[in-house]
N, C-alpha and C. Protein backbone atom coordinates (compact mmCIF):
# COMPACT_ATOMS: atom_id res chain seq x y z
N UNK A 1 -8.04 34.34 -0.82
CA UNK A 1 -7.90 33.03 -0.21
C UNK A 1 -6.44 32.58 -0.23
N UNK A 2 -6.28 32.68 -1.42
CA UNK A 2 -4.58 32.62 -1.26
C UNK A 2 -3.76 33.49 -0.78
N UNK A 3 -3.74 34.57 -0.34
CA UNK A 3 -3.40 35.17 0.34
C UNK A 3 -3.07 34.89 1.90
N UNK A 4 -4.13 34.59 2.01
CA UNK A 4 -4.35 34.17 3.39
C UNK A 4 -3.79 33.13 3.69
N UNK A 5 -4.04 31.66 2.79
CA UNK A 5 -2.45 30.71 3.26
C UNK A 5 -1.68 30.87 2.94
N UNK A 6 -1.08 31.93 2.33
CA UNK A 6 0.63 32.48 1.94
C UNK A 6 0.69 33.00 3.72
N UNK A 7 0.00 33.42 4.33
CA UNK A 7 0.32 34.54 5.52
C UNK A 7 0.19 33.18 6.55
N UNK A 8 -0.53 32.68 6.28
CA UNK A 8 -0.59 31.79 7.78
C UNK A 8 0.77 30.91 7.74
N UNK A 9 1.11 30.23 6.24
CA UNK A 9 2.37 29.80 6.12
C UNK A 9 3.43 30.55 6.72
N UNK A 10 3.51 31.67 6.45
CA UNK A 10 4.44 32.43 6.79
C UNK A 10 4.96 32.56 8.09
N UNK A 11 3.65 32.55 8.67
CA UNK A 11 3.94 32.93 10.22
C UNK A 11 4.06 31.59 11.32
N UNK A 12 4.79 31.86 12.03
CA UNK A 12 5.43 31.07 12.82
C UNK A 12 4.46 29.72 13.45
N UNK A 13 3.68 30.38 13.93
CA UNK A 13 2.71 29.34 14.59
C UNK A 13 1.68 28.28 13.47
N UNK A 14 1.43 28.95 12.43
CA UNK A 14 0.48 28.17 10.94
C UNK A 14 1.46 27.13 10.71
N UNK A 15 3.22 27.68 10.28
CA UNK A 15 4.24 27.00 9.77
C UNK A 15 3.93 25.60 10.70
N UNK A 16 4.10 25.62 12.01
CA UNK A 16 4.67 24.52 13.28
C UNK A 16 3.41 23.67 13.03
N UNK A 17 1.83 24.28 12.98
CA UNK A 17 0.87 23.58 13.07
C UNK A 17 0.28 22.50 11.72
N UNK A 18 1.31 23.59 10.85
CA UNK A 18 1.00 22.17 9.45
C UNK A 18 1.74 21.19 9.26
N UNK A 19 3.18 21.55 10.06
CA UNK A 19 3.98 20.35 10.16
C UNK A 19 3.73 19.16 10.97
N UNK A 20 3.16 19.65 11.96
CA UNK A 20 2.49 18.64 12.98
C UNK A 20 0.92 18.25 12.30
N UNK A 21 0.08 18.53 11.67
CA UNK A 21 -0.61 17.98 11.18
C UNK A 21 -0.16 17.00 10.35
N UNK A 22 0.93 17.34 9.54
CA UNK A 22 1.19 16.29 8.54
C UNK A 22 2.02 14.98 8.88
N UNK A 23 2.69 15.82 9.58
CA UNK A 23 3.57 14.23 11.09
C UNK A 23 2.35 13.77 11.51
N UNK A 24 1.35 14.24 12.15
CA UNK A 24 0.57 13.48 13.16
C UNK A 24 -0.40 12.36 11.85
N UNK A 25 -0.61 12.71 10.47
CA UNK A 25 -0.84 11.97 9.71
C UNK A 25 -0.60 11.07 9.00
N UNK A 26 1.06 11.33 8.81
CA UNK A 26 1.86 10.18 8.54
C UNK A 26 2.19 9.05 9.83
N UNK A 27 2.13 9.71 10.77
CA UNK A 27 2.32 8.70 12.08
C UNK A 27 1.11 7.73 12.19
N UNK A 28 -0.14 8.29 12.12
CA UNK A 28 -1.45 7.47 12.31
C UNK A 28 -1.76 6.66 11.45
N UNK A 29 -1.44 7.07 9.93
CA UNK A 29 -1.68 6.02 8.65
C UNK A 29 -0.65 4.87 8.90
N UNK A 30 0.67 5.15 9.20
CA UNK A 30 1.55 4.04 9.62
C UNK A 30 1.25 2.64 10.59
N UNK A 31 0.91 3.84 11.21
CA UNK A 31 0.29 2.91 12.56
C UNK A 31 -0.79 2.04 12.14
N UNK A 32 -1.84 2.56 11.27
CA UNK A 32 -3.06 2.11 10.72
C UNK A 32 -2.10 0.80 9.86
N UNK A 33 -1.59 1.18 9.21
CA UNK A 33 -0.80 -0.35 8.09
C UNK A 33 -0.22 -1.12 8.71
N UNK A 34 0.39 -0.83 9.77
CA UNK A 34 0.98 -1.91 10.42
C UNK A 34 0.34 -2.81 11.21
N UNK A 35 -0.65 -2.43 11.67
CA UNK A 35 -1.69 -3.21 13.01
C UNK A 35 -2.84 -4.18 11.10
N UNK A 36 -3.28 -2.77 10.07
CA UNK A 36 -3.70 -4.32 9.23
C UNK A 36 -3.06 -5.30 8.64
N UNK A 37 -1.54 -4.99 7.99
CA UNK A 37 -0.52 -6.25 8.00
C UNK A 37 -0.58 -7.18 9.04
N UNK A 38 -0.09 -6.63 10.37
CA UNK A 38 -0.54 -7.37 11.34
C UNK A 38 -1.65 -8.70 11.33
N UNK A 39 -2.63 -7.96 11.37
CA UNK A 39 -3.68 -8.33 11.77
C UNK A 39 -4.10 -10.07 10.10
N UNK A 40 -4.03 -8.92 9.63
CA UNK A 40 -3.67 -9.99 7.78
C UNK A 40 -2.51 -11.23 8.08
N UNK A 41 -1.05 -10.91 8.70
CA UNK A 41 -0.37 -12.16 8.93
C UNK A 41 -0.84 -12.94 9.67
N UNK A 42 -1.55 -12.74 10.78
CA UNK A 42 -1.76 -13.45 11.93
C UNK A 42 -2.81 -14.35 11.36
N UNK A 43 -4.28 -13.84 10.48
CA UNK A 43 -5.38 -14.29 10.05
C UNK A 43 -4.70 -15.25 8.60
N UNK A 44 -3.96 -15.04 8.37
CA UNK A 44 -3.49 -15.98 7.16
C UNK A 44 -3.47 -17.67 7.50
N UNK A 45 -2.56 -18.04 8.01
CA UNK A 45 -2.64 -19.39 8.15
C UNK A 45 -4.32 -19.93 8.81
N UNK A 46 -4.91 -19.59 9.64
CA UNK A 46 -6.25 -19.74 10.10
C UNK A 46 -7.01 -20.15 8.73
N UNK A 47 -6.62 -18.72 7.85
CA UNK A 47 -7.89 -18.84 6.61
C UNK A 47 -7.40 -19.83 6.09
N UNK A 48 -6.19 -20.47 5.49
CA UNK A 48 -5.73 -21.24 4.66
C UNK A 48 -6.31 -22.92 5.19
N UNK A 49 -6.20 -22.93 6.96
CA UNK A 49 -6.83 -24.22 7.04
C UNK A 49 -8.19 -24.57 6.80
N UNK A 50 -8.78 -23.61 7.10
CA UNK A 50 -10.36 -23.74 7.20
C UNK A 50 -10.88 -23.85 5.56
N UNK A 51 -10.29 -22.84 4.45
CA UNK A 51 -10.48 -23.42 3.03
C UNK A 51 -9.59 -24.81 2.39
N UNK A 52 -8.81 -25.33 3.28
CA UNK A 52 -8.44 -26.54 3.37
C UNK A 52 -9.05 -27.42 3.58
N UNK A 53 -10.03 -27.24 4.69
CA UNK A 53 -10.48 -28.42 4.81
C UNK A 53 -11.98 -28.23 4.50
N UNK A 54 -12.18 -26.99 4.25
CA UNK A 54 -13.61 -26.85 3.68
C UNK A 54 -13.78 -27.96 2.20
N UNK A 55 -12.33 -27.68 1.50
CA UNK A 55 -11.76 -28.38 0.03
C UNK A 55 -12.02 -29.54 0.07
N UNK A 56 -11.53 -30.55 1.54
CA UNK A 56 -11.38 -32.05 1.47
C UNK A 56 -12.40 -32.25 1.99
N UNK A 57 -13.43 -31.69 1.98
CA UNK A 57 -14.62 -32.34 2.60
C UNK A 57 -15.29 -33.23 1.68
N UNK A 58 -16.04 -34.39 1.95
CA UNK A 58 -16.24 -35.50 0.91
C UNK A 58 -17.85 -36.21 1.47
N UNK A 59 -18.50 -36.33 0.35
CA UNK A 59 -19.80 -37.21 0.39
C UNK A 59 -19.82 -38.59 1.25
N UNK A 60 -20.45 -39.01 1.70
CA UNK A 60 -20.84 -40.18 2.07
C UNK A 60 -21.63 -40.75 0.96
N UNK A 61 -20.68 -42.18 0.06
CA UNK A 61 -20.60 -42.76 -0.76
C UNK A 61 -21.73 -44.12 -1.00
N UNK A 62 -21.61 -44.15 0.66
CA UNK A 62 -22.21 -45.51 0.77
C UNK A 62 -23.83 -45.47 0.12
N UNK A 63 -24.83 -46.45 -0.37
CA UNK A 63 -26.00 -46.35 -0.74
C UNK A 63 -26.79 -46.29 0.65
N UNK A 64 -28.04 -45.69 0.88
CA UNK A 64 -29.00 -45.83 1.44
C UNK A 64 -30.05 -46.36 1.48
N UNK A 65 -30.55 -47.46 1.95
CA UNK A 65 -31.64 -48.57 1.48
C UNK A 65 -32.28 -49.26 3.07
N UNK A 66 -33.06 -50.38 2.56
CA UNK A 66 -33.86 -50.25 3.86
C UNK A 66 -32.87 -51.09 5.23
N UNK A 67 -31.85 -51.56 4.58
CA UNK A 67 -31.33 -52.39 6.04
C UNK A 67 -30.10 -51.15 6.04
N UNK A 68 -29.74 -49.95 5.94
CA UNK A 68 -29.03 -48.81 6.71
C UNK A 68 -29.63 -48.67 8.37
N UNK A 69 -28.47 -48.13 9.04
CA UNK A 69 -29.44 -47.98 10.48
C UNK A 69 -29.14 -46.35 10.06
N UNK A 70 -29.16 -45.86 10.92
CA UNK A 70 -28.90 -44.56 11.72
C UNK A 70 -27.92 -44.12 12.42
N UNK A 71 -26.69 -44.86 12.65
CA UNK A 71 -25.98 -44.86 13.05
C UNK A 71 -24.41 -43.74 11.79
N UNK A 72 -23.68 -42.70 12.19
CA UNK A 72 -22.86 -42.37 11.11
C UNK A 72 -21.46 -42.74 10.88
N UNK A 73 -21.09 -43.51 11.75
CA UNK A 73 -20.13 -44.34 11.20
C UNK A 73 -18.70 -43.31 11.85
N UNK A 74 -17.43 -43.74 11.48
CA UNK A 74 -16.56 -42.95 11.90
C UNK A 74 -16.20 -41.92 10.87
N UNK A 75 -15.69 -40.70 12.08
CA UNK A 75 -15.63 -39.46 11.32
C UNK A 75 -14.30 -39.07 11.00
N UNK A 76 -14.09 -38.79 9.87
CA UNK A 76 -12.48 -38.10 9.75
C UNK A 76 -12.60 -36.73 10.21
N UNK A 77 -12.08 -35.93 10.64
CA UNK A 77 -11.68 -34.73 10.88
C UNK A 77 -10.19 -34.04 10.49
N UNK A 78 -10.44 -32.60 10.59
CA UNK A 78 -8.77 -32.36 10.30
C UNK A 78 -8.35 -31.71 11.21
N UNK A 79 -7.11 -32.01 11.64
CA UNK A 79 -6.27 -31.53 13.06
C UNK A 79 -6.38 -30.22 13.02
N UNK A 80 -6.02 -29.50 12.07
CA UNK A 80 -5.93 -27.77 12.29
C UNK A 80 -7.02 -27.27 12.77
N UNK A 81 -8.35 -27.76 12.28
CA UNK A 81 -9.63 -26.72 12.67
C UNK A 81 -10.82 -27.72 13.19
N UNK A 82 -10.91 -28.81 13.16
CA UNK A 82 -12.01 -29.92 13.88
C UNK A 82 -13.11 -30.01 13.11
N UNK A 83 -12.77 -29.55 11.97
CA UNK A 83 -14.06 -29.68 10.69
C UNK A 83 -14.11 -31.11 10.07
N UNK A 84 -15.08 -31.93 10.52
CA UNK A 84 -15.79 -32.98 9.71
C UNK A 84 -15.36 -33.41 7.89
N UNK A 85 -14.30 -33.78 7.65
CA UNK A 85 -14.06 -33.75 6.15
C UNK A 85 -14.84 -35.39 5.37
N UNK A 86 -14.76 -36.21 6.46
CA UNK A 86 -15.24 -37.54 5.82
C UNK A 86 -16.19 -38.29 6.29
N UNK A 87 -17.03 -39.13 6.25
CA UNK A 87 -17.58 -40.36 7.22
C UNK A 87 -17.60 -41.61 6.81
N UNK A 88 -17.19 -42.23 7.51
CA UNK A 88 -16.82 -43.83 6.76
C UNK A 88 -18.39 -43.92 7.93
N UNK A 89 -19.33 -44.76 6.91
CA UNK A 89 -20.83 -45.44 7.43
C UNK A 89 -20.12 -46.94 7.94
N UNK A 90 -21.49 -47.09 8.79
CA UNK A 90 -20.76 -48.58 8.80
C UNK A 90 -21.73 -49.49 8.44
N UNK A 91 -22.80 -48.99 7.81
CA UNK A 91 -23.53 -49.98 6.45
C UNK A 91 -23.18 -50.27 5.56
């Protein structure tokens, strides 16, 4: 067995084809890290708002009793992602 990749090494065409295997592997893993960095910078700020405002999201304080209507009152939201963080009732 070893023999046999001592000889294929040796010879001209084995030599060219392991070098290009190993280029064509270092080229593709590169490529692979750069598009998930990529992909990771771009998704960063997104994630940071949305557990932002997932964070400031807050109870409705007010009591519930029989003269409440149905009505929910005004809503806070947060500019980055349009997620609901507050409700001021207006009971």
């Amino acid at each position: 067995m070893l023999k046999s990749i001592v000889d294929f090494w040796k010879n001209e065409k084995g030599a060219i084809t392991t070098v290009e295997i190993i280029g064509y592997t270092v080229l593709i893993g590169g490529a692979a890290a750069l598009v998930g960095f990529g992909v990771t910078t771009l998704a960063r700020g997104k994630v940071g708002d949305v557990t932002n405002a997932v964070t400031d999201i807050k109870a409705c304080d007010e009591t519930i009793d029989e003269n409440s209507d149905y009505s929910s009152g005004t809503a806070t939201t947060d500019s980055a992602t349009g997620i609901v963080t507050g409700i001021s009732p207006t009971n």
